[in-house]
Structures are given as C-alpha cells and as structure tokens.
C-alpha atoms as a PDB file:
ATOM      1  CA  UNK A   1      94.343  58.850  46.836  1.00  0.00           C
ATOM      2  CA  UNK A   2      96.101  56.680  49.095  1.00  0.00           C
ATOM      3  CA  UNK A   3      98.348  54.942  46.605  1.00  0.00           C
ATOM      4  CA  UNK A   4      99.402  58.457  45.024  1.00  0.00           C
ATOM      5  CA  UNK A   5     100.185  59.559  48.670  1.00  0.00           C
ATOM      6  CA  UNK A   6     102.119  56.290  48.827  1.00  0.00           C
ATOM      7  CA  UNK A   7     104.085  57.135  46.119  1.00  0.00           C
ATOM      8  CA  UNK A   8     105.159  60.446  46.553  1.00  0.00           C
ATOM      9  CA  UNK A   9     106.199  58.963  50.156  1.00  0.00           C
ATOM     10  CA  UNK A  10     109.031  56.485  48.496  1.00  0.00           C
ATOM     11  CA  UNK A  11     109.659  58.808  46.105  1.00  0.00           C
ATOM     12  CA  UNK A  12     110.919  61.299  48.494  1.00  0.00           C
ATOM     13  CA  UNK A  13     112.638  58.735  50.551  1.00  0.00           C
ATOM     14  CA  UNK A  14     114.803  57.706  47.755  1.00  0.00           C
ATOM     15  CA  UNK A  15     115.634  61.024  46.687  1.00  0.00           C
ATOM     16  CA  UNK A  16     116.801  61.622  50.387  1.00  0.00           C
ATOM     17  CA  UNK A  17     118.691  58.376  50.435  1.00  0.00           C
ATOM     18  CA  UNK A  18     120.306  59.154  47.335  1.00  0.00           C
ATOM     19  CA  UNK A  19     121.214  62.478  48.563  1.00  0.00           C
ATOM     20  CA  UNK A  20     122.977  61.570  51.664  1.00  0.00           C
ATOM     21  CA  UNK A  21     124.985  59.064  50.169  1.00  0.00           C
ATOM     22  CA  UNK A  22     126.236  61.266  47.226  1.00  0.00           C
ATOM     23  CA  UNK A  23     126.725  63.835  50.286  1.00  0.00           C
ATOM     24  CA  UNK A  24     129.595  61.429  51.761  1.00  0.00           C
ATOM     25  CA  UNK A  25     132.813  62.514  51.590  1.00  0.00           C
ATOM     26  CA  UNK A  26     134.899  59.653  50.286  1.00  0.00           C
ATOM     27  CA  UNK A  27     136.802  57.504  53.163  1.00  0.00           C
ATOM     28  CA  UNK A  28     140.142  58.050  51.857  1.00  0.00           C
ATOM     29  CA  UNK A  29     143.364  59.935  53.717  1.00  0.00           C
ATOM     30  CA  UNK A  30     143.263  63.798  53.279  1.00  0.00           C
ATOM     31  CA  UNK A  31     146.004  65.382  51.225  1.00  0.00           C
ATOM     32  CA  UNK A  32     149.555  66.243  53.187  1.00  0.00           C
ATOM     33  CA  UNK A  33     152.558  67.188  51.822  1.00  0.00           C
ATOM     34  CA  UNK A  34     153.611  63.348  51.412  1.00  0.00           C
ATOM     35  CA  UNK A  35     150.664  61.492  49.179  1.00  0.00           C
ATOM     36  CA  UNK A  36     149.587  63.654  46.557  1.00  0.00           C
ATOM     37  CA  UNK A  37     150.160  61.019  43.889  1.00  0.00           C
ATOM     38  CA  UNK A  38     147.706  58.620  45.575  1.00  0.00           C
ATOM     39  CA  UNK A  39     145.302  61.325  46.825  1.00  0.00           C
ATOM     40  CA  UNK A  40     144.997  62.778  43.343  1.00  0.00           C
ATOM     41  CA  UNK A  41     143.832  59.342  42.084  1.00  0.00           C
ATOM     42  CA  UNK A  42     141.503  58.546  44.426  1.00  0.00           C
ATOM     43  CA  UNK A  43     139.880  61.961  44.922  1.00  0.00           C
ATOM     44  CA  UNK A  44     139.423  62.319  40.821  1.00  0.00           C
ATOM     45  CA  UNK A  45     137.304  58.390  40.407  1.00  0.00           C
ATOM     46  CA  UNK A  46     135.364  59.829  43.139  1.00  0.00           C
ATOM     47  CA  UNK A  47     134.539  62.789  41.537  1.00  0.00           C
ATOM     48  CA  UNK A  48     134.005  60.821  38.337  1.00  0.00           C
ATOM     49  CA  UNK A  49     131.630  58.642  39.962  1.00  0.00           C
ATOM     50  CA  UNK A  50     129.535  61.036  41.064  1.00  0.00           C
ATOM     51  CA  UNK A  51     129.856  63.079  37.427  1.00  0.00           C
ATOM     52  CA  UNK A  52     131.090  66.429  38.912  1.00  0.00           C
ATOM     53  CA  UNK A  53     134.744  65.992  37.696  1.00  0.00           C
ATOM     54  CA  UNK A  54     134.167  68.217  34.166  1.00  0.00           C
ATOM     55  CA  UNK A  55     133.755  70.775  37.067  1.00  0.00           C
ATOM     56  CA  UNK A  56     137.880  70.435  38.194  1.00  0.00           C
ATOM     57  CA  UNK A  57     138.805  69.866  34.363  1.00  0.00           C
ATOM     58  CA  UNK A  58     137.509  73.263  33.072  1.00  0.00           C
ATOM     59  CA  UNK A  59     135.319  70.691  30.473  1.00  0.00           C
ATOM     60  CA  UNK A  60     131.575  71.866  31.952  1.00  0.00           C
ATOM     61  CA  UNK A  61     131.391  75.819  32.107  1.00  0.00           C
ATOM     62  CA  UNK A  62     129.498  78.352  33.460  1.00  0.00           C
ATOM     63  CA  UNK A  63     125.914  78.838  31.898  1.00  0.00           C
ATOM     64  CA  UNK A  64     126.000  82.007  29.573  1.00  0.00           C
ATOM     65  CA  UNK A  65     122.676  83.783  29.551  1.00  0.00           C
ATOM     66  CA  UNK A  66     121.504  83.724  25.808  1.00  0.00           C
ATOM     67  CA  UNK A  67     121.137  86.942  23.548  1.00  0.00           C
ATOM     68  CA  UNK A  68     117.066  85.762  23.178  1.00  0.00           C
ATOM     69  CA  UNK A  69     115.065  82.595  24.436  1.00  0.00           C
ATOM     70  CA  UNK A  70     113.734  81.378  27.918  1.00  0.00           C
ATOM     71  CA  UNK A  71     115.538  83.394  30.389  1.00  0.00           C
ATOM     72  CA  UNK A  72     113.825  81.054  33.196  1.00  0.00           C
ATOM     73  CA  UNK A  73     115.522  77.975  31.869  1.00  0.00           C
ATOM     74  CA  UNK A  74     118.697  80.079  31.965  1.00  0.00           C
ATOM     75  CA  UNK A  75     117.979  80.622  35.292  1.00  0.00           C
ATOM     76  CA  UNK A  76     117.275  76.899  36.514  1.00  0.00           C
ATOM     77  CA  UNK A  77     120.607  75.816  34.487  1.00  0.00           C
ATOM     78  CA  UNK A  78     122.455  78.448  36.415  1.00  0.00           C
ATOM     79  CA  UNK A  79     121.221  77.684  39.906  1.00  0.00           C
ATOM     80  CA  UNK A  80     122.332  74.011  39.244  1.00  0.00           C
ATOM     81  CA  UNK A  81     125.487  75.089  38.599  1.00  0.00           C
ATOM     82  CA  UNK A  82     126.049  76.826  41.266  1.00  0.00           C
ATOM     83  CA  UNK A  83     124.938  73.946  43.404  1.00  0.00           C
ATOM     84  CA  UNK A  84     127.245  71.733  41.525  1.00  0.00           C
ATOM     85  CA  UNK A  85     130.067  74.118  41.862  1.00  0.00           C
ATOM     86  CA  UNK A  86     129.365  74.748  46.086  1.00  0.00           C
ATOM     87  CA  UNK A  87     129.864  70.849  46.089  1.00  0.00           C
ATOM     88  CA  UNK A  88     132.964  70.102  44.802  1.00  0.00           C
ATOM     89  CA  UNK A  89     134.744  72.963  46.383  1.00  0.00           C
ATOM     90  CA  UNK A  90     132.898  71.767  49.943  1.00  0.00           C
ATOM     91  CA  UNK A  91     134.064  68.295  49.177  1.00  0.00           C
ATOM     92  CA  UNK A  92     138.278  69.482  48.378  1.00  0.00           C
ATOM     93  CA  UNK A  93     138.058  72.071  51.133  1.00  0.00           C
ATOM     94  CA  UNK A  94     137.192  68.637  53.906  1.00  0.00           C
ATOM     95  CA  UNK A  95     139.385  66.762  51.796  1.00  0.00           C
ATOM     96  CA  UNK A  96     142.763  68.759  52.733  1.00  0.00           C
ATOM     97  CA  UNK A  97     144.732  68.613  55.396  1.00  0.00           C
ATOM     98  CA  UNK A  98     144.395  71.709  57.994  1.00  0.00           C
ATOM     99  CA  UNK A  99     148.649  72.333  56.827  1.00  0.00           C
ATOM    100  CA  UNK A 100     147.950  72.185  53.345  1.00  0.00           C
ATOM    101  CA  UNK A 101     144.565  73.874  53.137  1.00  0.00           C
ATOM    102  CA  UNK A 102     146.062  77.265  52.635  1.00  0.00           C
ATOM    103  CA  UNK A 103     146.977  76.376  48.902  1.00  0.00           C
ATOM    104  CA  UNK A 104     143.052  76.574  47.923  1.00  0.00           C
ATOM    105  CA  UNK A 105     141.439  78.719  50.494  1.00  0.00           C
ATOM    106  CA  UNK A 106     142.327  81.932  48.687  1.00  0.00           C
ATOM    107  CA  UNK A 107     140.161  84.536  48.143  1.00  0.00           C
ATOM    108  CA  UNK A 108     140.678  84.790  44.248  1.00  0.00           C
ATOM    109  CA  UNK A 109     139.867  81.205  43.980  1.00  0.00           C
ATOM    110  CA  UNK A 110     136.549  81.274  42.840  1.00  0.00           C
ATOM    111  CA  UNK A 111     135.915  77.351  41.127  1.00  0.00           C
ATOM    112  CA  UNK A 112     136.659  73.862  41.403  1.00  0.00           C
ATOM    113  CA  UNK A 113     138.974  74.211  37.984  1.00  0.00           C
ATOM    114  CA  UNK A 114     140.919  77.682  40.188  1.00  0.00           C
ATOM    115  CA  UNK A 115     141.539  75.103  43.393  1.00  0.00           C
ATOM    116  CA  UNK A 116     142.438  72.079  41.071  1.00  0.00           C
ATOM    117  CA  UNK A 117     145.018  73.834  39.309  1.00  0.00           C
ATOM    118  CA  UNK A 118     146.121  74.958  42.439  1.00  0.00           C
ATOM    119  CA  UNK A 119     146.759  71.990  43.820  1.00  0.00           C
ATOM    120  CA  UNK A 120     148.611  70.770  40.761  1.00  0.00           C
ATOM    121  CA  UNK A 121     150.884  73.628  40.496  1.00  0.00           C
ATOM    122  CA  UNK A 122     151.819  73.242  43.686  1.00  0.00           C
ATOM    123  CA  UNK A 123     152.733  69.293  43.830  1.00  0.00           C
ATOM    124  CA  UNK A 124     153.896  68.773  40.443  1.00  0.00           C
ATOM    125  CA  UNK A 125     155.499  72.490  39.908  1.00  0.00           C
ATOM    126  CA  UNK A 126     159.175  70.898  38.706  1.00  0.00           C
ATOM    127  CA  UNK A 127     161.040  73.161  40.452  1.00  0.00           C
ATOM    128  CA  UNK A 128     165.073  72.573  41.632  1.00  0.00           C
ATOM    129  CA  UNK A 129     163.697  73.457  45.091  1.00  0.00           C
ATOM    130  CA  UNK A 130     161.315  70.576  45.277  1.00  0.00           C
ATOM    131  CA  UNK A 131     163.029  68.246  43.537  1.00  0.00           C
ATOM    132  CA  UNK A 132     166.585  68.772  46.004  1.00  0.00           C
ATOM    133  CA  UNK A 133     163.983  68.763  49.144  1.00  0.00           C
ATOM    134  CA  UNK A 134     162.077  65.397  48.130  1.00  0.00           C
ATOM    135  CA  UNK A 135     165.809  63.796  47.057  1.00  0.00           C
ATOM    136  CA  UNK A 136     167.248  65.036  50.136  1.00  0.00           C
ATOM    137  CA  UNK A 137     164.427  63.173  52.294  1.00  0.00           C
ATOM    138  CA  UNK A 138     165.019  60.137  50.543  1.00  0.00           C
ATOM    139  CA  UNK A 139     168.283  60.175  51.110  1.00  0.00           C
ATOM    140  CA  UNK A 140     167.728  60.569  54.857  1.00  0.00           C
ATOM    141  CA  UNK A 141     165.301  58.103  54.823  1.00  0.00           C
ATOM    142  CA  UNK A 142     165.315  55.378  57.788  1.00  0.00           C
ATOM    143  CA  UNK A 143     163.321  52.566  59.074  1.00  0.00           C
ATOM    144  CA  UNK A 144     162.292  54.594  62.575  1.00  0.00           C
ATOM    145  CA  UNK A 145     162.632  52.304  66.129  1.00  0.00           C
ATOM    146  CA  UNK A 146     158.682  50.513  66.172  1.00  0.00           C
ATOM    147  CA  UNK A 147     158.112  51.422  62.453  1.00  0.00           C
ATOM    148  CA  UNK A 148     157.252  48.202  60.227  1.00  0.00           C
ATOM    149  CA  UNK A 149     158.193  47.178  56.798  1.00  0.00           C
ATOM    150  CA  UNK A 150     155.262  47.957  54.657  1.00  0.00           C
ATOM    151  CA  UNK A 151     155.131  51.572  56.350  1.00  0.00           C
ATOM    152  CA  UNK A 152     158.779  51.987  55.440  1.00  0.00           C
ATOM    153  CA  UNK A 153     158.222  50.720  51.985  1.00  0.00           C
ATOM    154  CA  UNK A 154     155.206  53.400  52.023  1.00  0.00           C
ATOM    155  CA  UNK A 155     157.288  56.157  53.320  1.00  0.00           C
ATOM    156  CA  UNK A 156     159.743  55.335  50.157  1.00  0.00           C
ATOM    157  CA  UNK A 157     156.788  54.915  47.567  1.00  0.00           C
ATOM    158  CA  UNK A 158     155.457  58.176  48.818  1.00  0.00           C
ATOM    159  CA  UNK A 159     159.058  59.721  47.905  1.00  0.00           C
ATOM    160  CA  UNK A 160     159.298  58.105  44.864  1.00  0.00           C
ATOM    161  CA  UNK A 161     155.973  58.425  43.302  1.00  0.00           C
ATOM    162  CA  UNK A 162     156.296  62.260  43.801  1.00  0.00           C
ATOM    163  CA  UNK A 163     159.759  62.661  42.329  1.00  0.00           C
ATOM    164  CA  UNK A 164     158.673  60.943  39.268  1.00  0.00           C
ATOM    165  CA  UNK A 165     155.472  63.122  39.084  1.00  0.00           C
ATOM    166  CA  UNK A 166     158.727  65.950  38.846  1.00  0.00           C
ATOM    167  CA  UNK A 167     160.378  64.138  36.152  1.00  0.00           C
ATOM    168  CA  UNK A 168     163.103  62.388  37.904  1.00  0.00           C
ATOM    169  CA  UNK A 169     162.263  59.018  38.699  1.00  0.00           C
ATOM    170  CA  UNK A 170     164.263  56.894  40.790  1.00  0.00           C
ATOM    171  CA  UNK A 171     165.291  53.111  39.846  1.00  0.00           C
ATOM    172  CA  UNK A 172     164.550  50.583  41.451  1.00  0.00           C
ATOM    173  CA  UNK A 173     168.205  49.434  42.180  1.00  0.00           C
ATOM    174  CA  UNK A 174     168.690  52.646  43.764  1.00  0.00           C
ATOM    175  CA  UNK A 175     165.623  52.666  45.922  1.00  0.00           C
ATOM    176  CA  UNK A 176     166.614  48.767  47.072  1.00  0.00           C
ATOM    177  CA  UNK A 177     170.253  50.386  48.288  1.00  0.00           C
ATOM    178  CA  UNK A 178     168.309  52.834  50.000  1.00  0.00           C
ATOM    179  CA  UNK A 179     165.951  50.868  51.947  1.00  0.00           C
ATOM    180  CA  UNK A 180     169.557  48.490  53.162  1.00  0.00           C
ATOM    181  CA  UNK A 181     171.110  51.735  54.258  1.00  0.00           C
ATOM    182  CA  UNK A 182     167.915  52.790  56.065  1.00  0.00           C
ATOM    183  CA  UNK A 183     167.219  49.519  58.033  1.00  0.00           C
ATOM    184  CA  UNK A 184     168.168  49.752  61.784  1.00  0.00           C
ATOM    185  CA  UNK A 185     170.951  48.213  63.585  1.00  0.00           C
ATOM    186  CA  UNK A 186     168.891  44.966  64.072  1.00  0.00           C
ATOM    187  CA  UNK A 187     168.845  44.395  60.394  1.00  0.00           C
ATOM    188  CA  UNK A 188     172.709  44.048  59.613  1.00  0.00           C
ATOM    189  CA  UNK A 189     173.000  40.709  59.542  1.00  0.00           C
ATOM    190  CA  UNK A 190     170.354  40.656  56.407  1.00  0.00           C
ATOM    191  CA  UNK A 191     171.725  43.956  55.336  1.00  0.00           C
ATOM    192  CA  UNK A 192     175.237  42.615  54.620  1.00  0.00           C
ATOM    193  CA  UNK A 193     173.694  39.367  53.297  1.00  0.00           C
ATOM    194  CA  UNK A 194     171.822  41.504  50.457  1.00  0.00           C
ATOM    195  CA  UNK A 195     174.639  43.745  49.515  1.00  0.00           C
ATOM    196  CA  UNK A 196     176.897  41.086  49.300  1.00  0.00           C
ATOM    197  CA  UNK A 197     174.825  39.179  47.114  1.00  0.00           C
ATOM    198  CA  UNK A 198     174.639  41.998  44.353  1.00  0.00           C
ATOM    199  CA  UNK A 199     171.467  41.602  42.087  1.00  0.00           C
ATOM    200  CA  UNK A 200     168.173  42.124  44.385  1.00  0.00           C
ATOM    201  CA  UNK A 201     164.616  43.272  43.487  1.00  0.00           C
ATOM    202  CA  UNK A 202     161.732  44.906  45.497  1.00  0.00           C
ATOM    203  CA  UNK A 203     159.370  42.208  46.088  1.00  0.00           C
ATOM    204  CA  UNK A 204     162.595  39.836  47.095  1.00  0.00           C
ATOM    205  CA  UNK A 205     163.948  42.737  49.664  1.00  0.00           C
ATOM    206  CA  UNK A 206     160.352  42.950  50.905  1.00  0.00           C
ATOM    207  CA  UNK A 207     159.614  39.484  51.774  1.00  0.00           C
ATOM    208  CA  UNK A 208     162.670  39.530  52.969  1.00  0.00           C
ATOM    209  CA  UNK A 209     162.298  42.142  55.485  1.00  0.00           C
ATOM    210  CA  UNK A 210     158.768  40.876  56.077  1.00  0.00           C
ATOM    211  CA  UNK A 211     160.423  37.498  57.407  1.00  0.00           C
ATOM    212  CA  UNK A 212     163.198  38.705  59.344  1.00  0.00           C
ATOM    213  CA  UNK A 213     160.361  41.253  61.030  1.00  0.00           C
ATOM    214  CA  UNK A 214     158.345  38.348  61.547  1.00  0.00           C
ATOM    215  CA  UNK A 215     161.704  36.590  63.660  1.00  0.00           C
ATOM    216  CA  UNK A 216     162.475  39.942  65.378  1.00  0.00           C
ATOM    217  CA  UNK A 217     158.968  39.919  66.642  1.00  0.00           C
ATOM    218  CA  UNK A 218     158.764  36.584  67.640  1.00  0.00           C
ATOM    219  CA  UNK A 219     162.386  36.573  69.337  1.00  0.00           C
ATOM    220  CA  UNK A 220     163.355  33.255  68.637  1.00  0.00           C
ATOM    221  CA  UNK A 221     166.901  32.880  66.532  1.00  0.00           C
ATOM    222  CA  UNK A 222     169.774  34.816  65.812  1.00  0.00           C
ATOM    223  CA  UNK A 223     169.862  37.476  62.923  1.00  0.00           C
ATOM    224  CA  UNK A 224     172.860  36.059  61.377  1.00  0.00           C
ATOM    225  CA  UNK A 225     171.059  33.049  61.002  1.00  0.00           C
ATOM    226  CA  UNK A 226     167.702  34.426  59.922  1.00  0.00           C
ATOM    227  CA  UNK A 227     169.460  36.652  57.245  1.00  0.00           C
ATOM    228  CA  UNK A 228     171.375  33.391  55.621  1.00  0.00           C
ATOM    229  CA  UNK A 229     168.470  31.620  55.394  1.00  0.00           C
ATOM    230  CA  UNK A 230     166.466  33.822  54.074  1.00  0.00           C
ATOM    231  CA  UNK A 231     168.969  34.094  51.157  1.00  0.00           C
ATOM    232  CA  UNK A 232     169.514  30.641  50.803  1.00  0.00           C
ATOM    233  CA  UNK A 233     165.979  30.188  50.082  1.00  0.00           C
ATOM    234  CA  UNK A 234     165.804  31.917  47.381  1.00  0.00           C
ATOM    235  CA  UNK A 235     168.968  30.860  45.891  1.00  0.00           C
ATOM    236  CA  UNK A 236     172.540  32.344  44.756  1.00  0.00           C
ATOM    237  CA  UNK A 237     172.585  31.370  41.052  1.00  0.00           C
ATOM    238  CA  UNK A 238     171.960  34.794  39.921  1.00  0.00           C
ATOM    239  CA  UNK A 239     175.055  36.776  38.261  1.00  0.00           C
ATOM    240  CA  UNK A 240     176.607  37.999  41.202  1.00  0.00           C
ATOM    241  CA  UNK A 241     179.325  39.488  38.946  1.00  0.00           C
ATOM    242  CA  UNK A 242     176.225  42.365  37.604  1.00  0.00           C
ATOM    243  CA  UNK A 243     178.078  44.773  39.966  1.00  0.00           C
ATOM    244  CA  UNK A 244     177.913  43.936  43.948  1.00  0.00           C
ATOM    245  CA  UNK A 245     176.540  47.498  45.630  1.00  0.00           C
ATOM    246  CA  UNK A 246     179.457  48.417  48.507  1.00  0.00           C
ATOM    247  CA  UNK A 247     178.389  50.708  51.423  1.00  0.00           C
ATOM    248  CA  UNK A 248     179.014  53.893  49.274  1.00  0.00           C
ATOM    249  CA  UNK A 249     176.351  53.732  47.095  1.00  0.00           C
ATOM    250  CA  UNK A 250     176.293  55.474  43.994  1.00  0.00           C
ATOM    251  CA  UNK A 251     174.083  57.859  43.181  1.00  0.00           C
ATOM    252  CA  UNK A 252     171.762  58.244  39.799  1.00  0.00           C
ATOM    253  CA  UNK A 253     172.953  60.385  37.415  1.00  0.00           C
ATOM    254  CA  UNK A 254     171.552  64.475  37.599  1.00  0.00           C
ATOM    255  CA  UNK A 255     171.165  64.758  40.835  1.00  0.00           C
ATOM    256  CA  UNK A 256     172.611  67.490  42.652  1.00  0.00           C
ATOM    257  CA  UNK A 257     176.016  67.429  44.535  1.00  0.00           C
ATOM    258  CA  UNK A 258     173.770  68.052  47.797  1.00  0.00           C
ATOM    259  CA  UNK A 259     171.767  65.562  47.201  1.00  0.00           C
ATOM    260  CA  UNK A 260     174.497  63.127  46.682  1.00  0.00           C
ATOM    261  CA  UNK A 261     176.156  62.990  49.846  1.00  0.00           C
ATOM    262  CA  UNK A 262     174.578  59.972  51.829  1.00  0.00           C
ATOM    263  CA  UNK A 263     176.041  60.669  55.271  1.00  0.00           C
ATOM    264  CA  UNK A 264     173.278  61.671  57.905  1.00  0.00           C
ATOM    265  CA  UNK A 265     175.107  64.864  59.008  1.00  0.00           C
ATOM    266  CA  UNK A 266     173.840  66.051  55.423  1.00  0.00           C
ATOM    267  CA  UNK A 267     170.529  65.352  55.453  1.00  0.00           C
ATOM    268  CA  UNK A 268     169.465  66.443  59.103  1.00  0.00           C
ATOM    269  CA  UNK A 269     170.486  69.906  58.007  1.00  0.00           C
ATOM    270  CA  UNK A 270     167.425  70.447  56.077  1.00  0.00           C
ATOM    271  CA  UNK A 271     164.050  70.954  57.796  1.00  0.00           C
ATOM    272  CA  UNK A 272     161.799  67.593  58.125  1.00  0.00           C
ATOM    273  CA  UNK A 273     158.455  68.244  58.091  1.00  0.00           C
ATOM    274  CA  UNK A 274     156.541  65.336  57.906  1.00  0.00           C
ATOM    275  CA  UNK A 275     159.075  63.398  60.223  1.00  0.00           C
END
C-alpha cells in the first residue's frame, strides 16, 4: 500500500513539474514595432516545441461533434482544445508589447490562427505607407551620443530585415554607406578612410568600428591615426577603381523621391516612434 502511495506521489510531482515548466513564457524580447522578424522566429520554435503551433497555422481545428458515436469522447477532445487554445492566446497576449497589443486584443478575435494572422497582416502588409516609413527611418538613421556599435548595427538589421519581409531588400553596399553617414563626429577620421577606399563589406566596417570604439573608450591615440591603421591592416589591394562612394550617396533603385533625399531636415519631418 505504501509503494502504490509512493507512486502516485512522484507521479503527481512530475506532472506538476512538467506543467510549470511548459507554463513559462519563453525569455525572449516582446514584440514592438522594430523586431518582428526576430520575434516571429523565436516565438514560432517555441510554440513548436511545446506542439501547440498547428493551433496559429489553422493545421489542428476545432473538434466537430459527430452525427453518431461517443458524445463523451467528443466532449473530452473538446475541453482539450479549449485548454490548448486559452494557452497560446495567454502566451501571445504576455508576449506583446503594451503599444502593440491592440493589434490582437480585439473582440472578434476569437483563436490563436485570428491573432496570428493578425499579427502578420500587420508587419508584413506591403503597403507604400510602410515601406516609405521604414526607408525613411533608415535613412535618418544615426549612431546616437553613448550608443555602441553592435546596437547600431542592430538598429540597422532591425530596418533591414523588415523591409525585406516587404519585398524591398536593401544591399549591403547601401546599408555600409549608411552606417558611414550615420557615425558621429568622432568617427570621421575612419569615415573618410572607408569612403575613400571604395570596396568595403559588413563584417570589415564592423570590426572596424568595433576597434576604433575600443580606442575611443580607452582614450589613448588620435582618430586619424586609429582610422589609417585600421585600414592598413587589412590592406589596399582591392579594386579601388569598383566605384569609390562620395558623400552623396546614391540611392537603390524604386525607392521613392522622399525617401531619397539623405539630408536630416528630411527625415526629422516624419514622426519617430521608436527613437
């Protein structure tokens, strides 16, 4: 008798154990305006994981009753459901950001598959509105005074990764012209070194950056010197005759005549939200 008792004790522990860590809401940022891209990814393997993304996907249903059979297993089926459905919508209701959590708490919103395609239609809707308002931010994007390089580098993936989720990607050359203009006074020295020196690719620009940060922090040096040595350490024998980028920068091709004036005045004429 006491072994059984035994039993049913660790059997109920690990069902309560088990509970409360499929209860956990995952420790990832909440959706804003800025990271849907990443936020979409992350919140979908976690439903995945815990099998209760067929419920987003439209792929498991609602239980219909049947015409004839066990209306009692109906029943159970139905109530587990339910459960299941109360779950995920709990779980993308905490996972929202207070400014964003009017997109899904709507009244005719009934299930998980209702709030997911709510969300999508929202973020990926490729409208001329959203597309204008995410190029105009990138064009107005700068490295802010006590910001560091990987956040700026976020800040631009962020941009990026959302503008190609609308079907206008941004190359890379483009986005390495950006991040120059963007980088504070502090920076010229570096600046004019890369621009001068034509070809450049992300990972280059960034460790870059990451070393003259690195110089700035430590005060010792003089940017001039910091920016040609960075350079020279990585050598000049590309082709510098592929095109050398001048301090008008030219803009990829389709995107609107608002969106192609770089000057500041431009761009702080349009709301910021997430500055």
């Amino acid at each position: 008798m006491n072994s059984e008792l035994l039993f049913h004790f660790i059997v109920l522990c690990f069902t309560f154990v088990r509970m409360s860590t499929d209860d956990r809401l995952p420790s990832i940022d909440k959706l804003t305006q800025s990271n849907w891209p990443v936020w979409k990814l992350q919140i979908k393997a976690y439903l995945e994981a815990r099998e209760l993304w067929n419920l987003c996907n439209g792929v498991e249903a609602e239980p219909t009753a049947p015409a004839e059979g066990d209306l009692a297993d109906f029943a159970r089926q139905l109530s587990k459901y339910q459960v299941r459905v109360a779950r995920v919508k709990s779980i993308l209701l905490q996972m929202v950001s207070t400014s964003q959590l009017h997109i899904i708490a709507q009244q005719h919103l009934q299930t998980p598959r209702d709030m997911w395609n709510e969300l999508v239609g929202t973020f990926e809707r490729p409208s001329l509105s959203n597309k204008l308002q995410l190029q105009t931010r990138l064009l107005d994007l700068t490295m802010e005074p006590g910001s560091s390089v990987d956040c700026y580098f976020k800040q631009l993936q962020e941009l990026t990764e959302r503008l190609a989720a609308l079907g206008a990607p941004v190359e890379s050359d483009f986005q390495v012209a950006l991040l120059l203009r963007g980088l504070p006074s502090a920076y010229d020295a570096l600046r004019v070194a890369f621009v001068a020196k034509g070809t450049v690719s992300m990972s280059e620009l960034r460790e870059a950056l990451r070393t003259e940060e690195y110089r700035l922090n430590s005060d010792t040096g003089s940017v001039g010197a910091s920016g040609s040595t960075v350079l020279s350490a990585r050598g000049n024998d590309r082709n510098r005759n592929r095109g050398k980028q001048s301090s008008h920068m030219n803009v990829p091709p389709g995107w609107s005549h608002a969106s192609r004036m770089s000057d500041k005045s431009v761009c702080s004429s349009v709301t910021q939200t997430e500055r």
